[in-house]
N, C-alpha and C. Protein backbone atom coordinates (compact mmCIF):
# COMPACT_ATOMS: atom_id res chain seq x y z
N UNK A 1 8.22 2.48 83.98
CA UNK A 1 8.21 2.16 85.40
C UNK A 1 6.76 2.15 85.88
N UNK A 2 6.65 0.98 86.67
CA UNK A 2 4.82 0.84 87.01
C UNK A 2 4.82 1.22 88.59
N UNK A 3 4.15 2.21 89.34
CA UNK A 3 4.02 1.65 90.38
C UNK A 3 4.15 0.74 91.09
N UNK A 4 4.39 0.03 92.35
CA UNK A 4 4.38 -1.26 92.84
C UNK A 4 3.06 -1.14 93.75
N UNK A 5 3.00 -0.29 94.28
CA UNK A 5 2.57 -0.10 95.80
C UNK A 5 2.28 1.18 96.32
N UNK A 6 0.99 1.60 96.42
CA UNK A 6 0.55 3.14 97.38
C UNK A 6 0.60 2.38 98.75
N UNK A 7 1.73 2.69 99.52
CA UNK A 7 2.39 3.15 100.76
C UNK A 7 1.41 3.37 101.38
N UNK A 8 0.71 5.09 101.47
CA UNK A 8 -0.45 5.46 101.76
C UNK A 8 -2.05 4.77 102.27
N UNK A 9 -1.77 4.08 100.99
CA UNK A 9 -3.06 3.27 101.27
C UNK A 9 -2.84 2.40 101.46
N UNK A 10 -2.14 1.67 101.62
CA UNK A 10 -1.08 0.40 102.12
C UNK A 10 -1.53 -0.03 103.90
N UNK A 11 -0.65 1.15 104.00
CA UNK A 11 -0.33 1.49 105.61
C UNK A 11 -1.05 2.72 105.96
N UNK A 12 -1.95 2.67 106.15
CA UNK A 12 -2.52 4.44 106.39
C UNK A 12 -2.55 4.83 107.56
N UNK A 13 -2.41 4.30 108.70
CA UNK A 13 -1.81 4.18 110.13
C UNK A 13 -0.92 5.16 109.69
N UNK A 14 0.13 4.09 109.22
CA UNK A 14 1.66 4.41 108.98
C UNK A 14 1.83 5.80 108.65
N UNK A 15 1.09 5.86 107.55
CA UNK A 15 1.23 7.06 106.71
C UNK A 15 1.07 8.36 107.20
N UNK A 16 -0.16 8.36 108.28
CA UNK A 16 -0.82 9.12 108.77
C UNK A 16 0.49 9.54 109.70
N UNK A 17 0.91 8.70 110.86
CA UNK A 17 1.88 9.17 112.06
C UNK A 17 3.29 9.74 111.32
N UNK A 18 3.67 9.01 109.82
CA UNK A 18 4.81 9.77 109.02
C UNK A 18 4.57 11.12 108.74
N UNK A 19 2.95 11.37 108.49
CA UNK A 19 3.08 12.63 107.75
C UNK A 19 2.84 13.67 108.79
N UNK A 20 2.47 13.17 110.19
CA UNK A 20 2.38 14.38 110.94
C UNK A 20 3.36 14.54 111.71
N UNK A 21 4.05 13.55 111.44
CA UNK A 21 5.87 14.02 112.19
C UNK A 21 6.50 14.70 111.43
N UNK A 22 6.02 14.55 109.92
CA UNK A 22 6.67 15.59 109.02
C UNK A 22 6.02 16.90 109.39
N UNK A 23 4.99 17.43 109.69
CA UNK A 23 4.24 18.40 109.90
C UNK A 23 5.15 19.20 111.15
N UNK A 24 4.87 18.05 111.61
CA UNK A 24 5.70 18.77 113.22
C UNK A 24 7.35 19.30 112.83
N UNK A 25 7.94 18.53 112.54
CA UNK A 25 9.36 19.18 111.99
C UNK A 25 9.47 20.71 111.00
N UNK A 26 8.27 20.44 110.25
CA UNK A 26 8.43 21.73 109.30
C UNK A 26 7.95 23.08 109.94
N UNK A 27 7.18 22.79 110.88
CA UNK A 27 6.69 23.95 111.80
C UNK A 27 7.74 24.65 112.15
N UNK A 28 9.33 23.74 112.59
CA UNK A 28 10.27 24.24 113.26
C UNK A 28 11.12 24.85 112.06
N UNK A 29 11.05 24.89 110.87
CA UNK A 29 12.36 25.13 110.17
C UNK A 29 11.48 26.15 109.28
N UNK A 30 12.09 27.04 108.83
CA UNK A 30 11.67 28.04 107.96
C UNK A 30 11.30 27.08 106.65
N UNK A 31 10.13 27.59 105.75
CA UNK A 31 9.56 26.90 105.03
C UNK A 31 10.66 26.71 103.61
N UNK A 32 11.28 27.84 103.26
CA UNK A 32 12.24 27.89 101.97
C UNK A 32 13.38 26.86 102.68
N UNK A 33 13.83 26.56 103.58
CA UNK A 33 15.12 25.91 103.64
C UNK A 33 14.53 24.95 103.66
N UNK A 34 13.23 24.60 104.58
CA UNK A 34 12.94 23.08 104.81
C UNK A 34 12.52 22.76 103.06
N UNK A 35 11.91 23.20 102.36
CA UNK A 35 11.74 22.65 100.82
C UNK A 35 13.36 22.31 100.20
N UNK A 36 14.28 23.12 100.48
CA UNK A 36 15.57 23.11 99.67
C UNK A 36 16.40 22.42 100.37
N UNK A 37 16.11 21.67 101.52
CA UNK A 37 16.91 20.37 102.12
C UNK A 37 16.28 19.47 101.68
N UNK A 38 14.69 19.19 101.27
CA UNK A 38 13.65 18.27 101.06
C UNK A 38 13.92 17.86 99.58
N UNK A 39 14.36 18.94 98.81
CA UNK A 39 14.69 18.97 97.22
C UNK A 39 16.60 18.43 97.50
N UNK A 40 17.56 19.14 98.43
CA UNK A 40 18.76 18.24 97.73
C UNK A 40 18.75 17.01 98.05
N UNK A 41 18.30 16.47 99.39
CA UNK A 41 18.26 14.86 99.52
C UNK A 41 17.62 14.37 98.43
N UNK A 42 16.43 14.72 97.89
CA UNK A 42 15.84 14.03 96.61
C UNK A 42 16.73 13.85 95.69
N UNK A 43 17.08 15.09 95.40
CA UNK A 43 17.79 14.77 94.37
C UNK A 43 19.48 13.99 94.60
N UNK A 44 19.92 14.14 95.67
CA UNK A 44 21.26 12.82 95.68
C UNK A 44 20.36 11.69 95.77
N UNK A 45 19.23 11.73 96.69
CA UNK A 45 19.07 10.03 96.70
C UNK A 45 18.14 9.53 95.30
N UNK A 46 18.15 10.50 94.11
CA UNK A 46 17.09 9.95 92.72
C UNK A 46 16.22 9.53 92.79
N UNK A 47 15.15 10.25 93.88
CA UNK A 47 13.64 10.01 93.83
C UNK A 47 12.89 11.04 93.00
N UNK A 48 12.51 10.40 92.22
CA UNK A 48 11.80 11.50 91.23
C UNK A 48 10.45 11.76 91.51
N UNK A 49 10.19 10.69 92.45
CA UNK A 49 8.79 11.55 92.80
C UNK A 49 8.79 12.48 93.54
N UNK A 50 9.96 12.63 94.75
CA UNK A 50 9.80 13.70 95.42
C UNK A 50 10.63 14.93 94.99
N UNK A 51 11.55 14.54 94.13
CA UNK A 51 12.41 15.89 93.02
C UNK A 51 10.90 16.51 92.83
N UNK A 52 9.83 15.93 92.29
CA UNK A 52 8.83 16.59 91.21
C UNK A 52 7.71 16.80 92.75
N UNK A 53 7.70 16.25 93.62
CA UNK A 53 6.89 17.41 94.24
C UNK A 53 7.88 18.07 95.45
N UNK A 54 8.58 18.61 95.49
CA UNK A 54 9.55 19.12 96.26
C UNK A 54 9.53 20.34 95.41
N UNK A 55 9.70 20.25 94.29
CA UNK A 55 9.67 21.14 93.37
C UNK A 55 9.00 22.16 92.72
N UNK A 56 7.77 21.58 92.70
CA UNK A 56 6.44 22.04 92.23
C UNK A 56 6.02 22.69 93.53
N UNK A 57 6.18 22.12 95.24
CA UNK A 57 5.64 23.07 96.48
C UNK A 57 6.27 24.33 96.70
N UNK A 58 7.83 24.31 96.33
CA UNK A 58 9.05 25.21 96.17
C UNK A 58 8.43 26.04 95.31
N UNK A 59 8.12 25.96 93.82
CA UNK A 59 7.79 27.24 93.34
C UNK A 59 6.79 27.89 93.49
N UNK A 60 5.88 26.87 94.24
CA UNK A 60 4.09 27.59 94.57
C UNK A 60 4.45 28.30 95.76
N UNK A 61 5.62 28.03 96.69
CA UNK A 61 6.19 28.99 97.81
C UNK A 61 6.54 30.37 97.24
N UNK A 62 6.93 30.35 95.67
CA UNK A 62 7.65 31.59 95.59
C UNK A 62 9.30 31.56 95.67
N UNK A 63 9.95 29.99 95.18
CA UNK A 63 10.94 29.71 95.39
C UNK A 63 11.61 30.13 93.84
N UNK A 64 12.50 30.91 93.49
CA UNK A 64 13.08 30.82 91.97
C UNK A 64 13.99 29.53 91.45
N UNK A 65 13.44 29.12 89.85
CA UNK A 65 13.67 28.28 89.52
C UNK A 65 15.34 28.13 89.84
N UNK A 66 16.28 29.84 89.51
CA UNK A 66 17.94 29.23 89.07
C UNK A 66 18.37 28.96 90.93
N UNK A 67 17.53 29.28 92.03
CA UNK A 67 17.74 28.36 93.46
C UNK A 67 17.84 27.12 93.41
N UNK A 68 16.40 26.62 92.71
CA UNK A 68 16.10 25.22 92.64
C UNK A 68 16.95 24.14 91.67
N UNK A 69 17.14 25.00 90.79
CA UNK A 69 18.21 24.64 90.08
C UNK A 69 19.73 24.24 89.91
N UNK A 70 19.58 25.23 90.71
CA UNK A 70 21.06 25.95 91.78
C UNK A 70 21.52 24.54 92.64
N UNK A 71 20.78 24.26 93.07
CA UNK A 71 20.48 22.71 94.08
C UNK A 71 21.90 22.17 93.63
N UNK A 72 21.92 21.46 92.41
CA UNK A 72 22.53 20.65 91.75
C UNK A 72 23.76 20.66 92.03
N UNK A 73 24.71 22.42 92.30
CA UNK A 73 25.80 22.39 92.40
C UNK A 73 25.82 23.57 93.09
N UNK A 74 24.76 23.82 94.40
CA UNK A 74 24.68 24.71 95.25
C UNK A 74 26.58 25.15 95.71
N UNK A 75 26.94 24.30 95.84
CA UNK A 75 28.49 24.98 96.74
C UNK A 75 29.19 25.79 95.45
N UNK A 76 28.68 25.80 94.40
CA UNK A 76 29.46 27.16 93.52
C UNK A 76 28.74 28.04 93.28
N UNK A 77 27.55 28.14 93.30
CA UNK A 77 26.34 29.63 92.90
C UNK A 77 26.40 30.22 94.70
N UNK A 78 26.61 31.77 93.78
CA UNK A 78 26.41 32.81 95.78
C UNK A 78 24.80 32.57 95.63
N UNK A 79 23.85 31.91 95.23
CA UNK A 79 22.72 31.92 95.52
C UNK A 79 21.68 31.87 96.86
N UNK A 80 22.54 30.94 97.60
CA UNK A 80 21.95 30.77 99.20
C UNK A 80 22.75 31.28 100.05
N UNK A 81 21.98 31.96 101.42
CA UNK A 81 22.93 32.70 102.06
C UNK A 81 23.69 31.58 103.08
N UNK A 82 24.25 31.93 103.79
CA UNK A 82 25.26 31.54 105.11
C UNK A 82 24.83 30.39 105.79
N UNK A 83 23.65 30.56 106.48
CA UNK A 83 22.28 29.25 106.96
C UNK A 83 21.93 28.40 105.90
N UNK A 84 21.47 28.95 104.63
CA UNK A 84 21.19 28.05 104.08
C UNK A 84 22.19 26.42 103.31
N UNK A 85 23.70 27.39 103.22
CA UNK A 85 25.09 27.05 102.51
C UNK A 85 25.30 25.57 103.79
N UNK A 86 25.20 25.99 104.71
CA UNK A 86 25.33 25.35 106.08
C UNK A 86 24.27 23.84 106.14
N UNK A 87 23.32 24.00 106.09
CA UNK A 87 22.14 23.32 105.68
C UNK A 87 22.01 22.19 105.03
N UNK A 88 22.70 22.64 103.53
CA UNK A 88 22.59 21.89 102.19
C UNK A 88 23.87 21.11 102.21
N UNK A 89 25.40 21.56 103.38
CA UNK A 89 26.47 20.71 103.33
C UNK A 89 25.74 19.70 104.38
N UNK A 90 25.05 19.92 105.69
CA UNK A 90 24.68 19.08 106.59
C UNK A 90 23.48 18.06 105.71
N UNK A 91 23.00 18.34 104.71
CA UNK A 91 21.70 17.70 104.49
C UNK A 91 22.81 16.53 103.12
N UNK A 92 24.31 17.05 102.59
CA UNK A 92 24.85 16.35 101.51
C UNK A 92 25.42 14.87 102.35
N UNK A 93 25.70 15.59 103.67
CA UNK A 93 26.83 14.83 104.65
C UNK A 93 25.83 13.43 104.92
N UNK A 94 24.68 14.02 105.79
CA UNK A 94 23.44 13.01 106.31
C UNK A 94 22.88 12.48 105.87
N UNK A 95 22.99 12.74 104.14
CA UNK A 95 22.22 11.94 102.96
C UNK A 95 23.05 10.69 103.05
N UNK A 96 25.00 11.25 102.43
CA UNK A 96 25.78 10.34 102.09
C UNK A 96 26.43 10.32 103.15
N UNK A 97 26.53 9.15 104.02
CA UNK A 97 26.79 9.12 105.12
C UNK A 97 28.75 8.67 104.90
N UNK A 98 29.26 8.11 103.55
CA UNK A 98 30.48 6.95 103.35
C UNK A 98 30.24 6.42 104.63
N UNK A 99 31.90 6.22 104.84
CA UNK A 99 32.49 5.36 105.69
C UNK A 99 32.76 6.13 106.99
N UNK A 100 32.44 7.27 107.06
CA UNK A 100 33.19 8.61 108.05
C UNK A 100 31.89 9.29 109.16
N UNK A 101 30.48 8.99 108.49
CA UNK A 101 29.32 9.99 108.82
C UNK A 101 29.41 11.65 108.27
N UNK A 102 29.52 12.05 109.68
CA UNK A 102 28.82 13.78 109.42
C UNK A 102 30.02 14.44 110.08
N UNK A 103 31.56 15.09 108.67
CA UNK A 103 32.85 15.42 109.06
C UNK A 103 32.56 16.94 109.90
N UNK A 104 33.54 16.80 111.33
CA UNK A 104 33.58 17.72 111.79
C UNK A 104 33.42 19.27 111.58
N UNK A 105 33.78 18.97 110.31
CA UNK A 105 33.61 20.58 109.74
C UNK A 105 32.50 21.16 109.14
N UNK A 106 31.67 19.87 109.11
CA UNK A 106 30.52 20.42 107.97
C UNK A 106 29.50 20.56 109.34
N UNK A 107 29.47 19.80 110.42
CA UNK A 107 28.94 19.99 111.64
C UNK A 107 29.15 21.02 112.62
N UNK A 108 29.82 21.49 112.61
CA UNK A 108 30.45 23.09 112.95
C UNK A 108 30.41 23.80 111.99
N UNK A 109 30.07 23.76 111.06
CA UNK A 109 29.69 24.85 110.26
C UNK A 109 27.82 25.30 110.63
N UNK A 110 27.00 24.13 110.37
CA UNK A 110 25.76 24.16 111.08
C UNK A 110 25.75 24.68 111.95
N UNK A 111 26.35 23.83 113.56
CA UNK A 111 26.24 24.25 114.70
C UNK A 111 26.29 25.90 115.16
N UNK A 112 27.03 26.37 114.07
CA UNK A 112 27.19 28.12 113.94
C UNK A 112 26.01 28.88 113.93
N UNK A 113 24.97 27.88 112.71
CA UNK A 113 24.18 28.81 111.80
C UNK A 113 22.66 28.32 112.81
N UNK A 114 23.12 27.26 113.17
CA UNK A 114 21.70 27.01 114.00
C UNK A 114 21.89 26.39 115.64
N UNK A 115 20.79 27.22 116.56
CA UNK A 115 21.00 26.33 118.16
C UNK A 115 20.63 25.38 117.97
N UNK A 116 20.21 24.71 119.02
CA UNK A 116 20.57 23.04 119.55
C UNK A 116 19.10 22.82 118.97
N UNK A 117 18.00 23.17 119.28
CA UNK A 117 16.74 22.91 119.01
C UNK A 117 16.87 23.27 117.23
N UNK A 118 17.22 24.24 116.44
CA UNK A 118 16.85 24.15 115.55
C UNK A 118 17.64 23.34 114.75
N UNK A 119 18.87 23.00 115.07
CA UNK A 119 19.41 21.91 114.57
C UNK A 119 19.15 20.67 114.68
N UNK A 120 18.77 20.19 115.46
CA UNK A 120 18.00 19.05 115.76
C UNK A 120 16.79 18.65 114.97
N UNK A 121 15.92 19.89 114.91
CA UNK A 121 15.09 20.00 114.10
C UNK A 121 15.33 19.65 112.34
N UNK A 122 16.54 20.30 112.29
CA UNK A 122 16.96 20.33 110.58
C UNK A 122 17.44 18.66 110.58
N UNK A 123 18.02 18.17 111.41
CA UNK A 123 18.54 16.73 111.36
C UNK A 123 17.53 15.85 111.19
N UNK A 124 16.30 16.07 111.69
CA UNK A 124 15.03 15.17 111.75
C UNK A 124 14.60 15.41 110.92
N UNK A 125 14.88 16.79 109.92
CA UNK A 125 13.66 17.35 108.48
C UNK A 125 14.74 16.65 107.19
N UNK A 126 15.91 16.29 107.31
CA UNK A 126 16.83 15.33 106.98
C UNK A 126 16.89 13.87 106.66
N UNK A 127 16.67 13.48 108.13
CA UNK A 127 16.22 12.10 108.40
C UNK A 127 14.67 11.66 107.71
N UNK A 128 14.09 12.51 107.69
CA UNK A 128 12.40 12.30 107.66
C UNK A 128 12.71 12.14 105.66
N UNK A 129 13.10 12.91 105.03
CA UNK A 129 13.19 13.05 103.62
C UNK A 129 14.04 11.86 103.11
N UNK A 130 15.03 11.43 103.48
CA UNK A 130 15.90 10.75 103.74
C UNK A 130 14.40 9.03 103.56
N UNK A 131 14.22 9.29 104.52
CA UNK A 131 13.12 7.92 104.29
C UNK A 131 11.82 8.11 103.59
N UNK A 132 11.08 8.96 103.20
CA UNK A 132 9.96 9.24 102.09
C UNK A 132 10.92 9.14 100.86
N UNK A 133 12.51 8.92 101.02
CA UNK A 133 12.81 9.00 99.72
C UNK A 133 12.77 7.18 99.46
N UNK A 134 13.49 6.77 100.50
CA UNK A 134 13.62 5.31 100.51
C UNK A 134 11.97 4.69 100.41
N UNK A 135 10.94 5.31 100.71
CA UNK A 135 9.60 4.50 100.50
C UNK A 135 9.18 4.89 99.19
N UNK A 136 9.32 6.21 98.22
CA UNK A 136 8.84 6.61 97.29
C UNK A 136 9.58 5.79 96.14
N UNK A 137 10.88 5.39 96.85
CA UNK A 137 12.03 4.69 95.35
C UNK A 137 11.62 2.98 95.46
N UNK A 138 11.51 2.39 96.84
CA UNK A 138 10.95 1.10 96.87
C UNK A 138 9.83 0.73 95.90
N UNK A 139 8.71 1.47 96.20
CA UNK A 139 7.45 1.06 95.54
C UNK A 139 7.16 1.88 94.04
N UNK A 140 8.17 2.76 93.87
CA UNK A 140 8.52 3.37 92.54
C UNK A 140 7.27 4.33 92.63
N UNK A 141 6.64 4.91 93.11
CA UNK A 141 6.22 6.04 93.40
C UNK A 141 5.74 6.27 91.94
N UNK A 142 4.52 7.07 91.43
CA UNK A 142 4.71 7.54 90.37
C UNK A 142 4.82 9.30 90.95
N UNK A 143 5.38 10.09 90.49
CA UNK A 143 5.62 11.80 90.30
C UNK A 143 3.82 12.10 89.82
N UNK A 144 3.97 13.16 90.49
CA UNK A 144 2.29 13.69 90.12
C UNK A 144 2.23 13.89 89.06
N UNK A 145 3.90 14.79 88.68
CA UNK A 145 3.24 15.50 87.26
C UNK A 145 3.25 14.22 85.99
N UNK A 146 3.89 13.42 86.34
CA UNK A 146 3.69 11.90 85.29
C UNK A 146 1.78 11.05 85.04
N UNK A 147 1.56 11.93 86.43
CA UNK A 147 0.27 11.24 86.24
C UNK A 147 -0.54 12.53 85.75
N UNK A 148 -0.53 13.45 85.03
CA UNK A 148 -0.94 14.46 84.55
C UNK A 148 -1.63 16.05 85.65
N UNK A 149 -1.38 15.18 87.10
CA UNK A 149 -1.15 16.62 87.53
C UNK A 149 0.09 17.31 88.26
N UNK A 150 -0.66 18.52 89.08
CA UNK A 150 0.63 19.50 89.76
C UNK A 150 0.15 20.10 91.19
């Protein structure tokens, strides 16, 4: 797989107002959940560039690998607590939208774990990953650690 296109340097406008709206959202969400919503959208939507740096920021946080790991089939490991369980169904729902959107239950389950502002917040740290995934898979992104760093 070749690169197509640095985005970045592409659009650096662009890039610039994406990455500080990302800034601004992560301010609002605790740093371990916002990486482990940032890591399961990656990984349903198969961006490997951002699996591999989602991943690599997660453990330089101090995140354990069988969490990160855990990702994969989070709704059977007691690994994440109550907020986080809440989170990762709202971040599975908003990834994969089917034919239905975001089912009542998985939205009341959130609405429990977070108020109006920080939910809102988690929906936009959602939405925001959600499209760095769609620009990183367009132009085929290369993963850092493919290009020999971390």
């Amino acid at each position: 797989m070749n690169q197509r296109l640095n985005f970045a340097t592409a659009a650096p406008e662009l890039y610039e107002h994406l990455s500080a709206l990302d800034q601004l959202i992560g301010e609002h969400i605790e740093h371990s959940l916002f990486e482990l919503v940032k890591l399961r959208a990656s990984i349903i939507n198969g961006c490997a560039f951002c699996v591999d740096m989602h991943s690599a920021d997660a453990l330089k946080a101090g995140e354990s690998t069988a969490r990160l790991f855990g990702l994969a089939a989070w709704w059977e490991t007691p690994l994440y607590t109550p907020r986080e369980r809440a989170a990762l169904a709202l971040t599975d729902a908003a990834t994969e939208f089917g034919g239905r959107g975001v089912p009542d239950d998985v939205y009341e389950a959130a609405s429990a774990e977070f108020d109006d502002e920080a939910l809102t917040y988690l929906v936009a740290a959602i939405g925001m990953i959600n499209f760095w995934n769609r620009m990183a898979i367009t132009f085929q992104t290369t993963p850092r650690s493919a290009r020999g760093g971390r």
